[in-house]
Protein backbone atom coordinates (compact mmCIF):
# COMPACT_ATOMS: atom_id res chain seq x y z
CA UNK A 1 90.32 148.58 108.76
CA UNK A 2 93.47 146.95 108.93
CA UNK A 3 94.33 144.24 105.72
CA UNK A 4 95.89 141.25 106.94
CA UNK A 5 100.02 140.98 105.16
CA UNK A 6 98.97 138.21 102.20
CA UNK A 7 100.27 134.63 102.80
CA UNK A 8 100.18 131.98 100.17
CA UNK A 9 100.62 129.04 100.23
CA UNK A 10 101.74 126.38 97.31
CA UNK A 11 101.25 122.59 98.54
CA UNK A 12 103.30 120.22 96.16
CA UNK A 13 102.70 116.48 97.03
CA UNK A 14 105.84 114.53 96.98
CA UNK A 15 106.70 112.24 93.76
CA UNK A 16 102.89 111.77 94.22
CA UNK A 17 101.66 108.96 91.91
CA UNK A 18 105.05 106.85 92.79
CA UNK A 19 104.30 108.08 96.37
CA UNK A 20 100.61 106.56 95.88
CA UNK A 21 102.41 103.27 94.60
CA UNK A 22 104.46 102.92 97.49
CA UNK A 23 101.73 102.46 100.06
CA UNK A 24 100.87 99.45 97.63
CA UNK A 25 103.90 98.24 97.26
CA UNK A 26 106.17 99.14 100.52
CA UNK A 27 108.85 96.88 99.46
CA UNK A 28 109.64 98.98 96.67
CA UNK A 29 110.66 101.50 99.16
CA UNK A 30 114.32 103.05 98.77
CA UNK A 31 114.98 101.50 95.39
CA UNK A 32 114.16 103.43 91.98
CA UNK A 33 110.75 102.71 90.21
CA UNK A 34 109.15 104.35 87.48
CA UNK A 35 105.29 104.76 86.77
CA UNK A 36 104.06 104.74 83.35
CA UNK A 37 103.74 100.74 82.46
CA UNK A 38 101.26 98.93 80.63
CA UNK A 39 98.45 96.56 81.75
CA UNK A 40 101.16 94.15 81.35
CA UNK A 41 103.39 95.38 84.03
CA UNK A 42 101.46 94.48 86.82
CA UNK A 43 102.97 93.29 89.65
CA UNK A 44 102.97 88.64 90.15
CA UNK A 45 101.71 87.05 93.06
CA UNK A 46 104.23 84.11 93.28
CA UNK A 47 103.24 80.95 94.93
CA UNK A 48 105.19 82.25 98.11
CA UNK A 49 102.60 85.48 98.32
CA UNK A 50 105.92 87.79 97.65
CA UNK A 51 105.64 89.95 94.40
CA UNK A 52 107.21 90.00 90.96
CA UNK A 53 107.75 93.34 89.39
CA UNK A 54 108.31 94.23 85.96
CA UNK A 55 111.69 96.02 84.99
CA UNK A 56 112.10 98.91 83.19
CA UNK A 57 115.05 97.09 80.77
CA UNK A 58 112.61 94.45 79.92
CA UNK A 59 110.17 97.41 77.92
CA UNK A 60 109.53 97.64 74.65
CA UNK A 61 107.23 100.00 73.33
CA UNK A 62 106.97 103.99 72.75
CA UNK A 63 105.09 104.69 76.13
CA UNK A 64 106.85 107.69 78.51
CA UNK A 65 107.22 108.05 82.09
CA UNK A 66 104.64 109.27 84.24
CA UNK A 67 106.49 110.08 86.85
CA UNK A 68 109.46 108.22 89.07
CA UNK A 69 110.91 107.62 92.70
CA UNK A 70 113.61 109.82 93.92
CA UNK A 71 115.60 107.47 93.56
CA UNK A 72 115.02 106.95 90.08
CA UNK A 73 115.30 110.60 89.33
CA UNK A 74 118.74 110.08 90.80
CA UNK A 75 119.77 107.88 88.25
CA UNK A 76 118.43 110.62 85.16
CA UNK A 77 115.13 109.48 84.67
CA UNK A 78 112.23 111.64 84.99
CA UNK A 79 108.44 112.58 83.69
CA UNK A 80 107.90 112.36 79.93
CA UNK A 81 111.10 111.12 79.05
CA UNK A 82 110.37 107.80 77.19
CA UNK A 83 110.61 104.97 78.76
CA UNK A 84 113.00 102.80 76.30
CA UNK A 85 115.49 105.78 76.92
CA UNK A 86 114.74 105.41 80.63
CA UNK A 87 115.55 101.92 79.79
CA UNK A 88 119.17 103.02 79.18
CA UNK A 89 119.88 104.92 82.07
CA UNK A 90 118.54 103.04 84.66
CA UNK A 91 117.78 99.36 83.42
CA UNK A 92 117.30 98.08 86.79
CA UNK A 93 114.48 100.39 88.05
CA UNK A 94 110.98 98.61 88.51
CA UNK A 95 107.88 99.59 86.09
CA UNK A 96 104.52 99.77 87.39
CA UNK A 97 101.66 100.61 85.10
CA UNK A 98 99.72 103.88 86.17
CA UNK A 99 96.29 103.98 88.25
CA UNK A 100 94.54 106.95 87.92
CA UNK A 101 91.83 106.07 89.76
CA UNK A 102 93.83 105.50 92.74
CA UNK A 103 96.12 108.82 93.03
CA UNK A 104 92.70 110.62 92.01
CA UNK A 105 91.18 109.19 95.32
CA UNK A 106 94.17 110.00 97.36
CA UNK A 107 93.77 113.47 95.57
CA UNK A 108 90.55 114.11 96.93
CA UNK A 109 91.63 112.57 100.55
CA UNK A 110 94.75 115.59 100.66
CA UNK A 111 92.39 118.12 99.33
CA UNK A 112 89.35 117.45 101.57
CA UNK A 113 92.29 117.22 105.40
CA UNK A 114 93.38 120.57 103.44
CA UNK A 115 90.27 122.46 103.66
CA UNK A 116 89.26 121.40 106.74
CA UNK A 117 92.19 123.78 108.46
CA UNK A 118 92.27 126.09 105.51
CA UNK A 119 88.91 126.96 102.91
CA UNK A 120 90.04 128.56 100.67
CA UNK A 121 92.03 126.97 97.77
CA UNK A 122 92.84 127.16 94.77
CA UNK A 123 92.77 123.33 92.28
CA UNK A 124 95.84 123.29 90.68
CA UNK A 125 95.75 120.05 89.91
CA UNK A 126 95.72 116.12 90.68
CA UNK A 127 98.92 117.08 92.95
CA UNK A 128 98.91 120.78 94.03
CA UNK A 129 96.94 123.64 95.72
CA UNK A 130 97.36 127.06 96.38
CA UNK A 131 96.50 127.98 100.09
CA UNK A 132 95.16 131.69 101.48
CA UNK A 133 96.35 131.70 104.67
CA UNK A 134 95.80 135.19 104.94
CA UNK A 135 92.66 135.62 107.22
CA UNK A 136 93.87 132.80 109.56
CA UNK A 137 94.75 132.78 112.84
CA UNK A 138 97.97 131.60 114.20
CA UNK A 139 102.17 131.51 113.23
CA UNK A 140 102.53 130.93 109.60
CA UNK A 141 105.41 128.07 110.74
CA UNK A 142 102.15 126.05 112.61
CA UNK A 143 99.57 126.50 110.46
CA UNK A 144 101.72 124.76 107.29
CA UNK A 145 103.37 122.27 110.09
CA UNK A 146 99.54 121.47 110.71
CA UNK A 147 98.58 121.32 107.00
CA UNK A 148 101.43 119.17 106.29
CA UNK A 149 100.12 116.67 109.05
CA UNK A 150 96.47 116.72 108.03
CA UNK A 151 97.25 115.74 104.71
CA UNK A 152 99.94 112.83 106.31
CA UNK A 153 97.28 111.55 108.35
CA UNK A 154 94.59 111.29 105.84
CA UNK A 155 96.99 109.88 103.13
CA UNK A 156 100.06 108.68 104.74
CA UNK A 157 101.92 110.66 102.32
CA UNK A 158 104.31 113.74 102.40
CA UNK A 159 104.07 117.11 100.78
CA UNK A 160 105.92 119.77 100.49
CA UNK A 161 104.61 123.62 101.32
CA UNK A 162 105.98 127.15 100.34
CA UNK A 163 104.42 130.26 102.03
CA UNK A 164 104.80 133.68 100.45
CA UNK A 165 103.02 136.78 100.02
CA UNK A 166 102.32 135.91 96.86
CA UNK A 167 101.19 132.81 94.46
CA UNK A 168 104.42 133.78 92.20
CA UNK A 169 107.19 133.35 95.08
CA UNK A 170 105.28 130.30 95.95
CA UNK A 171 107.55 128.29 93.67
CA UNK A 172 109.66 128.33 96.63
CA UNK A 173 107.45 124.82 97.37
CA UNK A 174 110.12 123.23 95.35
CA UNK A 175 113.08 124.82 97.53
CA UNK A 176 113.60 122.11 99.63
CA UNK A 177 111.67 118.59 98.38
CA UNK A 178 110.85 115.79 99.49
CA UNK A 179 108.64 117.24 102.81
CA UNK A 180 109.94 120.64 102.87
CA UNK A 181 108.69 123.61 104.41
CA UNK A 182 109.90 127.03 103.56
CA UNK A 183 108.45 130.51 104.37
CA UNK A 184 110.09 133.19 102.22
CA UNK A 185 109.31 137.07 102.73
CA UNK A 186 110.29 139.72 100.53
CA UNK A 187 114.09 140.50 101.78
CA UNK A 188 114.34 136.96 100.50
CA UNK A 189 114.04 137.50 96.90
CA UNK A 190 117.80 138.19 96.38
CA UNK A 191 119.36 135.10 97.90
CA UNK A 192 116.46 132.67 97.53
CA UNK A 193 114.93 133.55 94.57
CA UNK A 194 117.00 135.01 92.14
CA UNK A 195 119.81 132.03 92.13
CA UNK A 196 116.97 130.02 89.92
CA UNK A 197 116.56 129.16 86.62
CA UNK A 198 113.98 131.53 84.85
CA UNK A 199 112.01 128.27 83.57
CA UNK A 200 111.14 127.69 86.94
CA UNK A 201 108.66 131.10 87.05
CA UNK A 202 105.34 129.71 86.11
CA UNK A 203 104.69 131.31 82.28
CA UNK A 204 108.25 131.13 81.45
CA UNK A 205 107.86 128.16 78.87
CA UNK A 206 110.73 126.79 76.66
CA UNK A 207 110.79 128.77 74.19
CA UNK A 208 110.66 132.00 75.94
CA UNK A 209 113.65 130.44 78.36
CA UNK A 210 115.72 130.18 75.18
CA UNK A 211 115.02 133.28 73.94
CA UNK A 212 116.04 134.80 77.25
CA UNK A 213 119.09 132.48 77.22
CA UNK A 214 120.14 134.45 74.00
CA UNK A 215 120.23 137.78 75.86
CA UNK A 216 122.46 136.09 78.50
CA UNK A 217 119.40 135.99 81.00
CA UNK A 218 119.34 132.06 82.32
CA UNK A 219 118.76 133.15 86.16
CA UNK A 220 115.50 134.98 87.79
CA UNK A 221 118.52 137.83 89.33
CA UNK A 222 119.86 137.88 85.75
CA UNK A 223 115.96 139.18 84.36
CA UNK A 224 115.83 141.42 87.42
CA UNK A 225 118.60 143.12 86.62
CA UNK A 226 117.60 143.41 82.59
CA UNK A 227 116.74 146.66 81.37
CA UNK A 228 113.43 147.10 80.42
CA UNK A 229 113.76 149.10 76.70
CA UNK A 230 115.83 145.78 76.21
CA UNK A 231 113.09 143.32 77.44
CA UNK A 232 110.54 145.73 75.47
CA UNK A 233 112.84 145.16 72.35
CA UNK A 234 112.54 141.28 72.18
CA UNK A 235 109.17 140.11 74.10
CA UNK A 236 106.82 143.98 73.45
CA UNK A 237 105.79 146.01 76.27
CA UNK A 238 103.26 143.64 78.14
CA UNK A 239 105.61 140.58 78.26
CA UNK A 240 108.55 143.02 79.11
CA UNK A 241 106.37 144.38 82.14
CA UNK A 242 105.59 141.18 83.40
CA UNK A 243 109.01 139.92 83.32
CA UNK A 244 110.17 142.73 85.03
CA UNK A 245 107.67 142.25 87.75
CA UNK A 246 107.92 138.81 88.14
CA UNK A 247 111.89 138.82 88.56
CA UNK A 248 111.21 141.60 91.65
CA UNK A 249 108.56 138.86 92.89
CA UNK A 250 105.90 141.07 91.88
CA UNK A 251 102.33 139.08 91.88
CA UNK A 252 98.87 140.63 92.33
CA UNK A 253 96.97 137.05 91.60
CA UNK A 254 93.87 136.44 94.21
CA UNK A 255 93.25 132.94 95.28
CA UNK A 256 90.69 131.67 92.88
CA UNK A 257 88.85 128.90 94.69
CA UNK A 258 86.28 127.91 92.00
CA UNK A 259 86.79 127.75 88.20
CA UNK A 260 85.32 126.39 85.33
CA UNK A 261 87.72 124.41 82.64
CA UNK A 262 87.35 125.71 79.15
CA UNK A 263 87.61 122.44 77.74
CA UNK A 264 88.34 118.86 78.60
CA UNK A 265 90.48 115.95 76.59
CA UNK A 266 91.19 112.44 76.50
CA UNK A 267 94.03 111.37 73.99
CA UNK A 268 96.28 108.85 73.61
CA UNK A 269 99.95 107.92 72.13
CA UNK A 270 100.26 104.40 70.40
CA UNK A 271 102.66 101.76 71.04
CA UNK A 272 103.74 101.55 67.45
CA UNK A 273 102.50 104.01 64.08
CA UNK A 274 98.90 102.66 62.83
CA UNK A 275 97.75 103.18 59.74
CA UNK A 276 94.01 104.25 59.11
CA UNK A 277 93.76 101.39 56.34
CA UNK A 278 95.61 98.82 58.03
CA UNK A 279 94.52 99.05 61.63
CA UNK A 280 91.58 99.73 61.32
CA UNK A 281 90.15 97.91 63.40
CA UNK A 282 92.44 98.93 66.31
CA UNK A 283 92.27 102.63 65.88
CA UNK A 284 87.82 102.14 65.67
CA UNK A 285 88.59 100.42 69.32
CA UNK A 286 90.80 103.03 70.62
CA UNK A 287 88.42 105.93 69.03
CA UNK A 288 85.71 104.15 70.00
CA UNK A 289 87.47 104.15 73.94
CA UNK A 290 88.63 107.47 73.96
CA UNK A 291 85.19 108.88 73.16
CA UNK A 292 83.48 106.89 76.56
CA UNK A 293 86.06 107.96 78.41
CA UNK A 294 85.56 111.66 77.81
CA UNK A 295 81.73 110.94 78.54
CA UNK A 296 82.24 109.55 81.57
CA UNK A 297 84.53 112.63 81.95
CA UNK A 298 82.07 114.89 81.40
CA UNK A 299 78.93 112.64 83.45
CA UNK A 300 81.70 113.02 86.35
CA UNK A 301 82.20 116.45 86.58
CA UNK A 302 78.70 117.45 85.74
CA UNK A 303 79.61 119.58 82.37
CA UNK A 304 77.79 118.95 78.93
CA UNK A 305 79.63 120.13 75.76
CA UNK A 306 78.73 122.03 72.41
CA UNK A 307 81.38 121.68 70.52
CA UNK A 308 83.65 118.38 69.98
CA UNK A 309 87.12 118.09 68.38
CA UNK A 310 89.92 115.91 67.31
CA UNK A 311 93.68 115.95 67.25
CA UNK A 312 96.32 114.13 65.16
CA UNK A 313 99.70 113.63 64.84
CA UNK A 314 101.33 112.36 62.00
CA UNK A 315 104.37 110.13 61.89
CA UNK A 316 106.02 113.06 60.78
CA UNK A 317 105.42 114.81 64.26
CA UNK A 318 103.06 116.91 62.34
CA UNK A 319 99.79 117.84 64.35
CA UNK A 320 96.30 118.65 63.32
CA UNK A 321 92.84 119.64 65.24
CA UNK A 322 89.41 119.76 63.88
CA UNK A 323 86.18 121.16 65.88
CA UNK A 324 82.61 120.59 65.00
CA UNK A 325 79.36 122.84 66.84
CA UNK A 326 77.06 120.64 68.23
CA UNK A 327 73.38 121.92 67.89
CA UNK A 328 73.12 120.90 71.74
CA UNK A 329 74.93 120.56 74.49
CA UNK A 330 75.61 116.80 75.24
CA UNK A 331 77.85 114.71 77.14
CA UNK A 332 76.83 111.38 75.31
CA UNK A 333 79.08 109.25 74.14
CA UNK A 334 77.57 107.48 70.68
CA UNK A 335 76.88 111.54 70.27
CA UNK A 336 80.35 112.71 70.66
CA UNK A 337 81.87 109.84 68.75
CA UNK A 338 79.27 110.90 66.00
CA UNK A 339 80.75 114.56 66.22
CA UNK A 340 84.28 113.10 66.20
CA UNK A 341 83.73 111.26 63.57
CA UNK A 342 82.62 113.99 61.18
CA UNK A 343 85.93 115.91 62.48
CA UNK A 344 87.95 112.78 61.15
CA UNK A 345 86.14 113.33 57.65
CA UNK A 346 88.58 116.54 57.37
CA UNK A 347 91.71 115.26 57.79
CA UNK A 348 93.89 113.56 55.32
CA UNK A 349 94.62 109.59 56.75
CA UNK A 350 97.12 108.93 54.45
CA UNK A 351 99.69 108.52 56.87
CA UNK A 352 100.60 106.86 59.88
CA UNK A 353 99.28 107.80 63.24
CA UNK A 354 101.06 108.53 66.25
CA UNK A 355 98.64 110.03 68.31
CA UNK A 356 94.64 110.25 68.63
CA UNK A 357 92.49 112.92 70.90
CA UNK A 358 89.15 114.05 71.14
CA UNK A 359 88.08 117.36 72.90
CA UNK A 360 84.95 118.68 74.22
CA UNK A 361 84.65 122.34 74.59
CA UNK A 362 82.33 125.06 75.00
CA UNK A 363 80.80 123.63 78.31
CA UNK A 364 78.20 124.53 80.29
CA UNK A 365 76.37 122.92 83.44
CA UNK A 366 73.59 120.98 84.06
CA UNK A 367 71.75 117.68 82.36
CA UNK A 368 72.86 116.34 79.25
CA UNK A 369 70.22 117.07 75.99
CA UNK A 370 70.79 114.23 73.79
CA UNK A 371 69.81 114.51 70.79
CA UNK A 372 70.39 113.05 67.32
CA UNK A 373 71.27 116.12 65.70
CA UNK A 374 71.12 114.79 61.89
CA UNK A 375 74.82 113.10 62.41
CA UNK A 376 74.64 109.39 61.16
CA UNK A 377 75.42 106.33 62.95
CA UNK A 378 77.85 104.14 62.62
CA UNK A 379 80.01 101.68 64.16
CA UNK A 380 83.85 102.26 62.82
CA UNK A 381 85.94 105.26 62.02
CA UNK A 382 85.49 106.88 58.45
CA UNK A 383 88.96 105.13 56.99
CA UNK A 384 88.32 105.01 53.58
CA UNK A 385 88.36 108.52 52.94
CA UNK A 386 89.24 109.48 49.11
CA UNK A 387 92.73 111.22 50.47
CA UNK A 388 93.85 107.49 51.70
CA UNK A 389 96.44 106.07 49.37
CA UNK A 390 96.18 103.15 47.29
């Protein structure tokens, strides 16, 4: 029985939230915009029925872009820089606040024209899929010419695809944005591949990019051409392996068209440093928020949870994370606030907050079991804890 040669694809949707924006707002096309506003930022009708738009030197606040027009990116602005820094670079950019409902709908919309020509694929996320092309019939340069007009015609947006024999050399998605198409075999490796950064290889995270840096490996050829004792040396033999294979575009990964998450988080980064004694009241709200949110999280993608947690960070920069077992499963919110609360009991609030999560994990499917559990009620966050200064 003769295999099929493996073709995957990577699917990349272009600047996608500012992309989603754009069909709102089609007279901010051509100019720089950034996503990551406030409430506030919301476009003004005027009297005329034109629009007034927020701009980005007008914002005050600790917020961070979400993401940003091309031609914004132009300009040295990009995602999670913060936006008062964006500020400086580009003062004349527009600021829209983010919709996540929307570019979730136009999510589904890509994913659904997707699977209609090609089944099976892999979630990557809000904005990207991996494709197995494999079993299909047809010329690798129509199928992905047809992919990249399904998901046009059910979104009005562009993408950009990179087919490979493998998910690894996929990166090539990002070869030649906005609405590129490249198809990369093998023999390619040397002049397409290994010209790129090493932090572009999926796994290769900052800090192993600057170890790799202090070897005088910055380029994908540069690791290929490493020896491995060396690589053995700094990263041990498993990491060294990989590496090795990786930089030859060596990747046995299947296609994995269903998953389940291990956990799932809402969280969020305040405007200014509060102070569990002095806003209280503000931090109970935004606890209080986060806590629905992840329930309607969990309600939404039909998971209960067993085991709740909480993250901090200081003013300092200095993070913390505490988990509590739930006798049940649950994906009730006066029950996970409950949970959370009791994870709050084990921190020290004597300082200034920058940022507040919560965390369900250990999930499972099916119908929520809510149940008490022996945690008490009550209505605001535990802030006068003995560890809170005077």
């Amino acid at each position: 029985m003769n295999v099929p040669p493996r073709r995957i694809a990577h699917l990349d949707m272009d600047a996608f939230y500012a992309s989603v924006e754009l069909l709102r707002y089609p007279e901010l096309r051509g100019v720089p915009v950034v996503i990551g506003g406030r409430r506030e930022h919301q476009p003004k009708v005027l009297t005329d029925g034109s629009r007034e738009f927020a701009r980005l030197r007008d914002y005050v606040g600790r917020g961070v872009i979400t993401t940003a027009t091309y031609e914004a990116r132009g300009l040295g602005v990009g995602s999670g820089m913060g936006l008062m820094k964006a500020a400086k670079l580009a003062p004349d950019a527009y600021l829209l606040p983010t919709d996540f409902e929307s570019y979730r709908h136009y999510s589904r919309l890509f994913k659904a024209a997707v699977a209609c020509i090609a089944p099976k694929i892999e979630d990557r996320g809000i904005d990207e899929i991996y494709i197995d092309l494999s079993e299909l019939p047809g010329d690798t340069m129509v199928l992905a010419q047809c992919i990249k007009q399904a998901v046009h015609d059910a979104t009005g947006l562009s993408c950009s695809i990179g087919v490979t024999p493998n998910k690894l050399l996929s990166i090539c998605s990002d070869l030649e944005k906005p609405n590129g198409l490249t198809i990369l075999g093998l023999p390619d490796i040397p002049s397409r591949i290994w010209p790129l950064p090493v932090r572009k290889v999926n796994g290769i995270g900052p800090k192993m990019t600057e170890k790799l840096a202090t070897l005088g490996i910055t380029t994908i050829g540069e690791l290929a051409k490493a020896e491995l004792p060396i690589l053995q040396a700094h990263f041990g033999r498993s990491s060294a392996c990989w590496l090795n294979e990786i930089s030859h575009g060596i990747d046995k990964r299947a296609v994995i068209t269903s998953s389940e998450p291990r956990s799932i988080s809402r969280e969020t980064t305040f405007e200014r440093d509060l102070h569990a004694r002095h806003d209280r009241v503000t931090l109970s709200a935004i606890f209080t928020d986060l806590c629905a949110r992840l329930a309607e999280d969990l309600k939404r993608k039909g998971y209960q949870s067993r085991t709740i947690g909480i993250k901090l960070r200081y003013e300092d920069f200095r993070t913390v994370t505490r988990d509590l077992t739930l006798p049940v499963s649950t994906d009730d919110a006066d029950t996970i606030r409950r949970a959370a609360r009791e994870c709050l009991r084990r921190v020290p609030l004597d300082q200034k907050l920058r940022l507040l999560g919560v965390r369900a994990g250990t999930l499972s499917l099916g119908s929520a079991q809510k149940e008490d559990g022996g945690v008490s009620r009550q209505g605001e966050l535990p802030l006068t804890l003995p560890q809170c200064s005077t």
